[in-house]
N, C-alpha and C. Protein backbone atom coordinates (compact mmCIF):
# COMPACT_ATOMS: atom_id res chain seq x y z
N UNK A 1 20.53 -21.97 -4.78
CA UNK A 1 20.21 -21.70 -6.16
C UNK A 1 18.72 -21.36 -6.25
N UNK A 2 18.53 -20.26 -5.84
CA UNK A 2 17.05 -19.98 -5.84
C UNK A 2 16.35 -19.86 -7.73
N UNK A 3 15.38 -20.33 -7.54
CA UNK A 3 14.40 -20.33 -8.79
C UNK A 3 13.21 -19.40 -8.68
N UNK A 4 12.75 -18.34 -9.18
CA UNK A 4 11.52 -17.52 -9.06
C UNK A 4 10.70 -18.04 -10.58
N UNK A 5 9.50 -18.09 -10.17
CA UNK A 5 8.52 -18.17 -11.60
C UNK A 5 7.50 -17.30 -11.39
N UNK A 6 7.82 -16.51 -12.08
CA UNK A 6 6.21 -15.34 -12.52
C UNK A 6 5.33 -15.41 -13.65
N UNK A 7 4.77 -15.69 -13.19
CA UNK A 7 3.27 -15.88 -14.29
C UNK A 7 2.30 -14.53 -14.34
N UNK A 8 2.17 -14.22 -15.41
CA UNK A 8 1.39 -12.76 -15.77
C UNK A 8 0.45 -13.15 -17.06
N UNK A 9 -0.87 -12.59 -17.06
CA UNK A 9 -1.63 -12.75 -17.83
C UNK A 9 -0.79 -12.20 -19.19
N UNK A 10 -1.04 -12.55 -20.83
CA UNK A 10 -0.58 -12.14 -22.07
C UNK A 10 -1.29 -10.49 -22.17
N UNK A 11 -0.71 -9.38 -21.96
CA UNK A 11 -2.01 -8.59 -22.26
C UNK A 11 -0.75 -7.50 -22.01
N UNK A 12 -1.13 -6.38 -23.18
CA UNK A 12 -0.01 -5.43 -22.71
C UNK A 12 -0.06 -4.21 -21.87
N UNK A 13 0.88 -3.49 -21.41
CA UNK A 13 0.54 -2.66 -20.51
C UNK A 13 0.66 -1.13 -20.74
N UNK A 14 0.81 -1.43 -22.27
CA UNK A 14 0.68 -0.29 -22.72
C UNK A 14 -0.07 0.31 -24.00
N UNK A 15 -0.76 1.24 -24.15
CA UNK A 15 -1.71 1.16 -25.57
C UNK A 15 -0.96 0.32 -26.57
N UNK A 16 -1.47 -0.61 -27.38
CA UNK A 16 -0.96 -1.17 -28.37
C UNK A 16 -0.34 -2.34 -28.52
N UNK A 17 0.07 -2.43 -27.23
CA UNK A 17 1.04 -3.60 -27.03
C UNK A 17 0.72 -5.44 -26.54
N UNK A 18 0.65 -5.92 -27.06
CA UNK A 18 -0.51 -6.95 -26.46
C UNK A 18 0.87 -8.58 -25.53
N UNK A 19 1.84 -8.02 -25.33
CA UNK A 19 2.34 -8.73 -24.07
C UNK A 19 3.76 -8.06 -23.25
N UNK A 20 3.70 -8.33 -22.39
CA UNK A 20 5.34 -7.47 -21.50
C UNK A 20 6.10 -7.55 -22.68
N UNK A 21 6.75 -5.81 -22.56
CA UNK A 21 7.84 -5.82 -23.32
C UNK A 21 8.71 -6.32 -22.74
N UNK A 22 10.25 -6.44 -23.79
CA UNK A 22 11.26 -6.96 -23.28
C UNK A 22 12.16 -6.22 -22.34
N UNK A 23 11.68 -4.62 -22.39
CA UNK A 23 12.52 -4.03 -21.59
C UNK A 23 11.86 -4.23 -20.18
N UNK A 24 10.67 -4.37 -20.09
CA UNK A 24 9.62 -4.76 -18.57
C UNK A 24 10.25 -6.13 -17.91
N UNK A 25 10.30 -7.00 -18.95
CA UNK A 25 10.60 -8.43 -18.72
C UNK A 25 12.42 -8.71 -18.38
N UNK A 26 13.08 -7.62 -18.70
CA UNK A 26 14.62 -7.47 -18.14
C UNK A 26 14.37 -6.71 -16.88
N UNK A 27 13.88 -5.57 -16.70
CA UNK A 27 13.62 -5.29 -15.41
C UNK A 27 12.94 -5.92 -13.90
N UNK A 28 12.10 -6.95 -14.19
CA UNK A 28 11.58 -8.06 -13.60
C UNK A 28 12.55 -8.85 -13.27
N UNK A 29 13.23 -9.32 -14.31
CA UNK A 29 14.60 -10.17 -13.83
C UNK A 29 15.63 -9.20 -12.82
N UNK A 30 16.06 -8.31 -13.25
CA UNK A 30 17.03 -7.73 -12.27
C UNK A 30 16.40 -7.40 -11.26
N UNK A 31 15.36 -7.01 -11.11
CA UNK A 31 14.56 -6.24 -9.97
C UNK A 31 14.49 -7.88 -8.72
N UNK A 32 14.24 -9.31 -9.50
CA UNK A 32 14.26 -10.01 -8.48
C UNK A 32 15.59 -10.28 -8.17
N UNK A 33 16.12 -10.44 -8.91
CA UNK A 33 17.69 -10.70 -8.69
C UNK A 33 18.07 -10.32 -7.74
N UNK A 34 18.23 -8.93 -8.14
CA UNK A 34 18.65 -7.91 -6.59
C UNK A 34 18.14 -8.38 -5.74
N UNK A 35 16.79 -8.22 -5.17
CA UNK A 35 16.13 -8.31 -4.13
C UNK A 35 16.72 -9.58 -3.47
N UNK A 36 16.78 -11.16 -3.97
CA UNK A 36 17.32 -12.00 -3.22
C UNK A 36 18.77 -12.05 -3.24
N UNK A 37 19.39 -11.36 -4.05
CA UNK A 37 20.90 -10.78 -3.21
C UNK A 37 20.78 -9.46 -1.98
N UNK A 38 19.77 -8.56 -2.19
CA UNK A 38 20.39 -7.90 -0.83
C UNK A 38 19.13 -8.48 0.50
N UNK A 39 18.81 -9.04 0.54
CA UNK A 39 17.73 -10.10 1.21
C UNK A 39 18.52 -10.59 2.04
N UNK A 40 18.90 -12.01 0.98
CA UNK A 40 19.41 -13.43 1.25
C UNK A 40 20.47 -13.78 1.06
N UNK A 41 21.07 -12.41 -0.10
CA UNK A 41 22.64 -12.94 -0.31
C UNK A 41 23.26 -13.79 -1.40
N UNK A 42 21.82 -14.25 -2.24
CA UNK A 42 22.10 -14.68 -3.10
C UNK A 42 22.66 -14.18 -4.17
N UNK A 43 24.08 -15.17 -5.07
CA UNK A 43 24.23 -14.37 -5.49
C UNK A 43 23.57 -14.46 -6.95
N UNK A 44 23.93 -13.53 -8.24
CA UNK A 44 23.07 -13.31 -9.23
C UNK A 44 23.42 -14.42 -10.17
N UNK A 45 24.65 -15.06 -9.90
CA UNK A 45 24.89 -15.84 -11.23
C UNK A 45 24.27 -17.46 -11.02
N UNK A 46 23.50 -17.54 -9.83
CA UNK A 46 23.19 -18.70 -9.48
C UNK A 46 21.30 -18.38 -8.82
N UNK A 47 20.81 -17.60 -9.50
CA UNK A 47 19.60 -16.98 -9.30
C UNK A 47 19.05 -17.27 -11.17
N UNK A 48 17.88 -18.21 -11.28
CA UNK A 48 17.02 -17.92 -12.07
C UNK A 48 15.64 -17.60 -12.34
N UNK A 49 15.36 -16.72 -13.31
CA UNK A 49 13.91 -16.41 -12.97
C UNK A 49 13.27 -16.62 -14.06
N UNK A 50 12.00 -17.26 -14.23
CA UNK A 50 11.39 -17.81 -15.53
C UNK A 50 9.83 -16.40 -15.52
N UNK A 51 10.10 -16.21 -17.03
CA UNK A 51 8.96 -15.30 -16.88
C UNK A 51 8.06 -16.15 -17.81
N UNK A 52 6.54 -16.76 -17.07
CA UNK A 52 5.73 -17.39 -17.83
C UNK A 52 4.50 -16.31 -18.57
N UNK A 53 3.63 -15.87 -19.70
CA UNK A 53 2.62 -15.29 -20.24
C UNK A 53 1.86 -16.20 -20.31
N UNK A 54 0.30 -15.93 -19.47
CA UNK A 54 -0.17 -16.75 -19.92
C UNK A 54 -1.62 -16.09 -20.78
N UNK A 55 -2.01 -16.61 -21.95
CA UNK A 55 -3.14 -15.90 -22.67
C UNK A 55 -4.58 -15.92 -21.38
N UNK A 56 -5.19 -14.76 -21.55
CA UNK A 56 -5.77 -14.45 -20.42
C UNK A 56 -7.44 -15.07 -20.48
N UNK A 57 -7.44 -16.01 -21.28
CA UNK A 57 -8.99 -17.13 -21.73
C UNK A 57 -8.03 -18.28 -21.03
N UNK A 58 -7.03 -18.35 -20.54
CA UNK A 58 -6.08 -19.49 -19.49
C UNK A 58 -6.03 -19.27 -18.28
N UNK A 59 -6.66 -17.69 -17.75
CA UNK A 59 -6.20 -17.11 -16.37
C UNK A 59 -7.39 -17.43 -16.07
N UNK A 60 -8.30 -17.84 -15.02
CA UNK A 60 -9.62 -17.83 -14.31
C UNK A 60 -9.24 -17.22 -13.10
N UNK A 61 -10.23 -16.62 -12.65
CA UNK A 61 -10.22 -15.70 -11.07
C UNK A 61 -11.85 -15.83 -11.10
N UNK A 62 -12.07 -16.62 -9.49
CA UNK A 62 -13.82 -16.32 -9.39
C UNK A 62 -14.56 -17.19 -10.26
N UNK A 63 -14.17 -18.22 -11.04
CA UNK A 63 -14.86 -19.13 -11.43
C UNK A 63 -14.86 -19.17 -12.84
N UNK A 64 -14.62 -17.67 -13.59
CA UNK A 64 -14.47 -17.35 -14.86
C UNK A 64 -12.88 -17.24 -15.37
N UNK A 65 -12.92 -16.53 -16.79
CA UNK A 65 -11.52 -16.28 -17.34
C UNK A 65 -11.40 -15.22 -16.94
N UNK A 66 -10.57 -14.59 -17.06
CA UNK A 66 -9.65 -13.06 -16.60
C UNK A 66 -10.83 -12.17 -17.50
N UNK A 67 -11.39 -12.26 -18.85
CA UNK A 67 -11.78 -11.30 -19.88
C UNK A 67 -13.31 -11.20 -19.09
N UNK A 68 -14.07 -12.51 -18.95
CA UNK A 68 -15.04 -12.93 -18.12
C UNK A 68 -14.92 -11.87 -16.61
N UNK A 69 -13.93 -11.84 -16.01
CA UNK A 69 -14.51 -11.77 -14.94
C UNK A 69 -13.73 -9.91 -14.93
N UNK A 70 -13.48 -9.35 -15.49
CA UNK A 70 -12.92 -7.88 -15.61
C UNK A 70 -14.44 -7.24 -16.31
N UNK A 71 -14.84 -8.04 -17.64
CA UNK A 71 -16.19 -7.89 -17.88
C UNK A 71 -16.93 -7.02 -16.86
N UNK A 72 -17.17 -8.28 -15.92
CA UNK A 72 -18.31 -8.81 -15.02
C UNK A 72 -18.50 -7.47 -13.69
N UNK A 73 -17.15 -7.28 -13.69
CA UNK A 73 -16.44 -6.20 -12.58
C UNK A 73 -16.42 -4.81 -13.03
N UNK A 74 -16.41 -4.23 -14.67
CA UNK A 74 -16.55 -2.81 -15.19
C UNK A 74 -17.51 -2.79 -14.74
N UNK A 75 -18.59 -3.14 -14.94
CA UNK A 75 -20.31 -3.13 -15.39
C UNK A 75 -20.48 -2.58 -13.80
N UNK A 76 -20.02 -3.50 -12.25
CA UNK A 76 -20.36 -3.02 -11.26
C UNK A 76 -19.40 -1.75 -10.34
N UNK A 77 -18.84 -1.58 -11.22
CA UNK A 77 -17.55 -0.54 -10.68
C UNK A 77 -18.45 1.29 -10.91
């Protein structure tokens, strides 16, 4: 009974949108699904996958928050 948890910053990925749509967030699910059925064999009705958002002043990378440290990274890019 495999369990997957994906955690993704709240932030959308498309102009306007400020978290995964639901059609992104169904494709994530099937996309793992599959994969540990043609993998491992698992099958789909005993496969769950939790999709966590997390607001991105919650994400730190490098010591800062996600907004902090993308900041920090335009400026030297």
């Amino acid at each position: 009974m495999p369990y997957v948890n994906i955690k993704v910053t709240r932030e959308g990925t498309e102009p306007g949108a400020t978290a995964t749509t639901p059609e992104q967030k169904r494709a994530l699910i099937k996309g793992v699904s599959d994969l540990l059925f043609d993998i491992l064999g698992k099958p789909h009705a005993s496969t769950f996958v939790v999709i966590d958002e997390v607001d991105m002043e919650n994400w730190g990378v490098g010591g800062v928050t996600v907004p902090e440290y993308r900041a920090k990274h335009a400026k030297t890019d």
